[in-house]
C-alpha atoms as a PDB file:
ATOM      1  CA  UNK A   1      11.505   5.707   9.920  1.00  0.00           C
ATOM      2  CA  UNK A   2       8.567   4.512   7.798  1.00  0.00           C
ATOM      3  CA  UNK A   3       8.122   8.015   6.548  1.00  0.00           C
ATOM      4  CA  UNK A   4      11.452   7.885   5.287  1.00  0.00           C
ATOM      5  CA  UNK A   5      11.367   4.591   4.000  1.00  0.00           C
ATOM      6  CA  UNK A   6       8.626   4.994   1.561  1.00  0.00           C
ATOM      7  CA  UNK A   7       9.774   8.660   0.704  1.00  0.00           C
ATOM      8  CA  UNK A   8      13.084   6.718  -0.821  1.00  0.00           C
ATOM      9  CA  UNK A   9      10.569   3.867  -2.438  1.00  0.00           C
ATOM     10  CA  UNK A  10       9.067   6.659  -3.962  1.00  0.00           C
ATOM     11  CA  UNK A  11      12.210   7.764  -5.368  1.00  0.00           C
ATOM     12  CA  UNK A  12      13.033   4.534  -6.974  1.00  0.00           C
ATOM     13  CA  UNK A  13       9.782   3.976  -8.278  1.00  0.00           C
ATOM     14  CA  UNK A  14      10.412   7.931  -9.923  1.00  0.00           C
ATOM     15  CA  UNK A  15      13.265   6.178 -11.995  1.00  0.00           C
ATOM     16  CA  UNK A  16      10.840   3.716 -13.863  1.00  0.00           C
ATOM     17  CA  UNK A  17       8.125   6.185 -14.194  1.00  0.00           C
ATOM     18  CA  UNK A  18      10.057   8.790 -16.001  1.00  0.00           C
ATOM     19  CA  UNK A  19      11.323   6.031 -18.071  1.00  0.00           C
ATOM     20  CA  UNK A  20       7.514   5.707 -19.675  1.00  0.00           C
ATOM     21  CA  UNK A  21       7.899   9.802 -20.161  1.00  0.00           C
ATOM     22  CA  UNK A  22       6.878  10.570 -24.277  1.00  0.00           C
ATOM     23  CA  UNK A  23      10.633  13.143 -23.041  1.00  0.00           C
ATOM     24  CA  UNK A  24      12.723  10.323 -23.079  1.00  0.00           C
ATOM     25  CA  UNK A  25      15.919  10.972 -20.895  1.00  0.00           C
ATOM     26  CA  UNK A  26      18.997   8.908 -20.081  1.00  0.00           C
ATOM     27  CA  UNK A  27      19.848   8.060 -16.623  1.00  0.00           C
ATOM     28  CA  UNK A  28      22.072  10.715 -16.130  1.00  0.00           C
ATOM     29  CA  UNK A  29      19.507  13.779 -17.304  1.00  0.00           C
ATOM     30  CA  UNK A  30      16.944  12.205 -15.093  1.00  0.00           C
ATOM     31  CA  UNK A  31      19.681  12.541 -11.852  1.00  0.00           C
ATOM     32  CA  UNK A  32      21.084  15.727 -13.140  1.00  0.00           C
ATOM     33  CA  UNK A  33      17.423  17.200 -13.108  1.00  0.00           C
ATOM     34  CA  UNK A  34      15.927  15.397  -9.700  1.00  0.00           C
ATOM     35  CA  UNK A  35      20.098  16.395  -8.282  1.00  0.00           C
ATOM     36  CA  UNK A  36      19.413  20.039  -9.432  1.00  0.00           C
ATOM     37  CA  UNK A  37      15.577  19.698  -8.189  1.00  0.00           C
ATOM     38  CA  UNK A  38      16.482  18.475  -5.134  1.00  0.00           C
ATOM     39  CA  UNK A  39      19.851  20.549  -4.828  1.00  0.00           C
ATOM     40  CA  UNK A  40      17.797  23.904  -4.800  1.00  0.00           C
ATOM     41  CA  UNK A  41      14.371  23.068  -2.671  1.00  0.00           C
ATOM     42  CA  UNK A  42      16.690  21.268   0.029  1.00  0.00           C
ATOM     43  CA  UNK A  43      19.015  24.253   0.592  1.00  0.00           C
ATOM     44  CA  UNK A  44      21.751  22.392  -0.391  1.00  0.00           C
ATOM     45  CA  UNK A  45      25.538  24.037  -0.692  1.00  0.00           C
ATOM     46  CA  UNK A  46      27.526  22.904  -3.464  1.00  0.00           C
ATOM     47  CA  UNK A  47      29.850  20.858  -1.592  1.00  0.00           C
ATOM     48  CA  UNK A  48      27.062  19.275   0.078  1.00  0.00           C
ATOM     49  CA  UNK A  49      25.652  17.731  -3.057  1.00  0.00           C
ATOM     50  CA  UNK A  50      28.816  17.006  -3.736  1.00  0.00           C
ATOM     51  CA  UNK A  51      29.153  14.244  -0.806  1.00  0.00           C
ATOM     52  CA  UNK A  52      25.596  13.591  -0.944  1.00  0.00           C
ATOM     53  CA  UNK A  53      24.299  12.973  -4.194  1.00  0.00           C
ATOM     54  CA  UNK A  54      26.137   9.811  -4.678  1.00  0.00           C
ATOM     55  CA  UNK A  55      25.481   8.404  -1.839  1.00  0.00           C
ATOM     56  CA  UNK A  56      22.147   8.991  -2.799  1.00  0.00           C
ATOM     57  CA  UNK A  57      22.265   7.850  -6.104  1.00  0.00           C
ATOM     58  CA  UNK A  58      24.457   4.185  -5.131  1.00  0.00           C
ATOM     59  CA  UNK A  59      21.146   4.010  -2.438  1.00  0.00           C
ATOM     60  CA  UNK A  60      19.018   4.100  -5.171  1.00  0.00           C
ATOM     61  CA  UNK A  61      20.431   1.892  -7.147  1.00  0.00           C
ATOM     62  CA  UNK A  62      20.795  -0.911  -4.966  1.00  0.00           C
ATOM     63  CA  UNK A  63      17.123  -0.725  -4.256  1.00  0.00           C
ATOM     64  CA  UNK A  64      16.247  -0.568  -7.636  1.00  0.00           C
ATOM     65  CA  UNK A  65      18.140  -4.307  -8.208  1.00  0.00           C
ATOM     66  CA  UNK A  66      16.600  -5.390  -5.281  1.00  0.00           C
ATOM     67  CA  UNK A  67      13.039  -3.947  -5.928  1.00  0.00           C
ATOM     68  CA  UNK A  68      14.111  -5.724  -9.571  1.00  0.00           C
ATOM     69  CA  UNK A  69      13.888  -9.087  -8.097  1.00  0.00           C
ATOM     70  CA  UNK A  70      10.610  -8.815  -6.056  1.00  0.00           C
ATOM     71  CA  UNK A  71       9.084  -7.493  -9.462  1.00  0.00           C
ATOM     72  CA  UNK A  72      10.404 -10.620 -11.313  1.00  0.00           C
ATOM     73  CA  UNK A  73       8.907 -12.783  -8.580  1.00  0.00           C
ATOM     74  CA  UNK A  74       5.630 -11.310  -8.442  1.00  0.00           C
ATOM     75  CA  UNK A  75       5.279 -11.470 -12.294  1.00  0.00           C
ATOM     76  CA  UNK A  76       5.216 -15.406 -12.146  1.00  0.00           C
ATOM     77  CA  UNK A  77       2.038 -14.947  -9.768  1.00  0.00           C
ATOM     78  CA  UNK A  78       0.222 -13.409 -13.233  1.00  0.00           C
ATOM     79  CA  UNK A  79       0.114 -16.888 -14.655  1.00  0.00           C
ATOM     80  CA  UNK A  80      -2.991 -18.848 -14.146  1.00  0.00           C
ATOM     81  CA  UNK A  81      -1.178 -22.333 -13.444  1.00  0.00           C
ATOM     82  CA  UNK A  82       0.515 -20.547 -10.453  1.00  0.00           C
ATOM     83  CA  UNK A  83      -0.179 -22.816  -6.730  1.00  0.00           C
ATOM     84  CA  UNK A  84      -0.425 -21.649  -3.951  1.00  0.00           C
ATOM     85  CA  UNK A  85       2.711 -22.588  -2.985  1.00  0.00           C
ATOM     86  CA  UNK A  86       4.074 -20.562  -5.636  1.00  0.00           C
ATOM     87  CA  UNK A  87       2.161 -17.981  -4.166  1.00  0.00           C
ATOM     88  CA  UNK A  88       3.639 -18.106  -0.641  1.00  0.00           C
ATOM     89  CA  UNK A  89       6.905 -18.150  -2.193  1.00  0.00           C
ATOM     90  CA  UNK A  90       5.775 -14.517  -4.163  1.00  0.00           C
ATOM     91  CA  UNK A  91       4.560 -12.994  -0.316  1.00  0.00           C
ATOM     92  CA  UNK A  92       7.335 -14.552   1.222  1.00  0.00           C
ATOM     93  CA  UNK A  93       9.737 -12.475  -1.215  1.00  0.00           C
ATOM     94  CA  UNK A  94       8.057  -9.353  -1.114  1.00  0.00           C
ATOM     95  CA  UNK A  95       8.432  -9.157   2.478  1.00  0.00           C
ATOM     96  CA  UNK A  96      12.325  -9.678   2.598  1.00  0.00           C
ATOM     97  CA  UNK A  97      12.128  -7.753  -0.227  1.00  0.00           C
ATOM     98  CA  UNK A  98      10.915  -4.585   2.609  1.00  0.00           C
ATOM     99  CA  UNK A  99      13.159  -5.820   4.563  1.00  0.00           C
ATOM    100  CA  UNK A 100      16.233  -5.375   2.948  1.00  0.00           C
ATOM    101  CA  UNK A 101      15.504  -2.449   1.420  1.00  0.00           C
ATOM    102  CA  UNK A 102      14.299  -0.885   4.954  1.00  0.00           C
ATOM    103  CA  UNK A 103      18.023  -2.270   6.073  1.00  0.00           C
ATOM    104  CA  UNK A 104      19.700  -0.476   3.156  1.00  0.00           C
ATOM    105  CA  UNK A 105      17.699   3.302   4.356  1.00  0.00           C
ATOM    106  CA  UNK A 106      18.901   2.838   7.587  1.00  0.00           C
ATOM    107  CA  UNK A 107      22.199   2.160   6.661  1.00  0.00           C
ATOM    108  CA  UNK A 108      22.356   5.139   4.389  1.00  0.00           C
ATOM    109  CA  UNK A 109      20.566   7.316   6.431  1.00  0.00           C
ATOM    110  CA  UNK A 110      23.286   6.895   8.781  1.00  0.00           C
ATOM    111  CA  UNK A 111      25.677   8.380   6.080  1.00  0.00           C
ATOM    112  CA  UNK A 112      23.740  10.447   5.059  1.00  0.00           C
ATOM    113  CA  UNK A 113      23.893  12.628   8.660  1.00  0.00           C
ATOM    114  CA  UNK A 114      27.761  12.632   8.073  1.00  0.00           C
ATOM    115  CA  UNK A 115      27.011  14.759   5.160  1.00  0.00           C
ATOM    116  CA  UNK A 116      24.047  17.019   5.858  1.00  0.00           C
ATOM    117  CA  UNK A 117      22.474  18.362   9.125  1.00  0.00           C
ATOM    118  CA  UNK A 118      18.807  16.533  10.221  1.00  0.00           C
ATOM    119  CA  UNK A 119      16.912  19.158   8.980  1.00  0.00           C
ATOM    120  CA  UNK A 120      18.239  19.296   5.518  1.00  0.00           C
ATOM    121  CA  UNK A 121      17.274  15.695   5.403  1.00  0.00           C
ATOM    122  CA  UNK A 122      14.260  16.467   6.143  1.00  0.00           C
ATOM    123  CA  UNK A 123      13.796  19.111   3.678  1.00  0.00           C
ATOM    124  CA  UNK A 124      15.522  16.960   1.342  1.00  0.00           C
ATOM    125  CA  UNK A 125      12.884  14.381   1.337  1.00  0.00           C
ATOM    126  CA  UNK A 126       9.968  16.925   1.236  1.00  0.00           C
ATOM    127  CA  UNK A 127      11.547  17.859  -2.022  1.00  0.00           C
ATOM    128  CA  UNK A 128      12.107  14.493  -2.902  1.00  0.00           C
ATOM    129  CA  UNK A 129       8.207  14.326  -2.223  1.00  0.00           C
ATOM    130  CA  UNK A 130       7.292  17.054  -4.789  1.00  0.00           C
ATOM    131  CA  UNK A 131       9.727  16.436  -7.027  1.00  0.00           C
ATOM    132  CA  UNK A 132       7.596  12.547  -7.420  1.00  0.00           C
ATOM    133  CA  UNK A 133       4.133  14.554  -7.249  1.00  0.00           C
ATOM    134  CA  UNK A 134       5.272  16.399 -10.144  1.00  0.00           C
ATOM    135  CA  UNK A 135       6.240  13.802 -11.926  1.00  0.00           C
ATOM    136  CA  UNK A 136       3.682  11.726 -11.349  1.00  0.00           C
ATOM    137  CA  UNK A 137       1.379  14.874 -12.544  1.00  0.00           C
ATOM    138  CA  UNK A 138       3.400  15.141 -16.177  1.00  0.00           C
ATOM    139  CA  UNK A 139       3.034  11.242 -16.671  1.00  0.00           C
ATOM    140  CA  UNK A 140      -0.298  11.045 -15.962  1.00  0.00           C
ATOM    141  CA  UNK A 141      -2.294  14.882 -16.231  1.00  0.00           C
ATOM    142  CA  UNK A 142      -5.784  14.707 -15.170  1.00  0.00           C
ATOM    143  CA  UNK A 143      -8.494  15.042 -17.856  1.00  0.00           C
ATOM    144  CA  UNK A 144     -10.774  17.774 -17.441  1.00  0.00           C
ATOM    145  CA  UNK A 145     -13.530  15.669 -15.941  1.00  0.00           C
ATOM    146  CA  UNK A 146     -16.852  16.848 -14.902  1.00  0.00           C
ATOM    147  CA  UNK A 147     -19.074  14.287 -12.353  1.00  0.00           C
END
């Protein structure tokens, strides 16, 4: 369950990274190219994405507003004059923060097996996986760097 957890953190956190991309793309290329990604390396049929993707999508979303918060929260911690009060307050948040979001994957993964067998999930999130490595890869390339 952690394993799936942090492959759909991952996936949010692809949103805001491909945002920084010198490519810029809206929204909606970004899904239509991690949908079409995703769509081919998971086997997916057509009507498969069909039911899936949104579910999918609405997950991600509502773990991107609540990721939001925890991000707003922590962001007070940069100022110097923060207590430590303050600071328990910024922990405190980042581990409901988990929480929920570990209570939204379980939910959807729930719905998710109404739509597509276990081991399409599975070879969803693999993809899901790459697609982030390469990503990550295009947004950051390694310099030719010799130790």
């Amino acid at each position: 369950m952690k394993y799936i957890i942090s492959l759909l953190l991952i996936g949010c956190l692809s949103i805001s990274l491909m945002a920084q991309n010198k490519e810029k793309y809206s929204k909606q290329e970004f899904r239509a190219k991690k949908e079409a990604y995703l769509k081919e390396k998971a086997g997916l049929t057509d009507q498969e994405a069909k039911e899936f993707f949104p579910l999918y999508f609405q997950l991600e979303d509502l773990k991107k507003d609540v990721n939001g918060k925890a991000w707003a929260k922590a962001r007070t911690g940069e100022n110097p004059n923060t207590t430590e009060e303050e600071y328990e307050n910024i922990i405190d948040t980042y581990f409901n923060v988990q929480v929920q979001a570990a209570a939204l994957d379980k939910e959807y993964i729930e719905q998710f097996r109404t739509v597509l067998s276990a081991k399409k999930i599975y070879m969803l999130y693999r993809a899901e996986i790459k697609f982030n490595r390469n990503l990550l890869k295009i947004m950051h390339p390694q310099t030719d760097k010799k130790e």
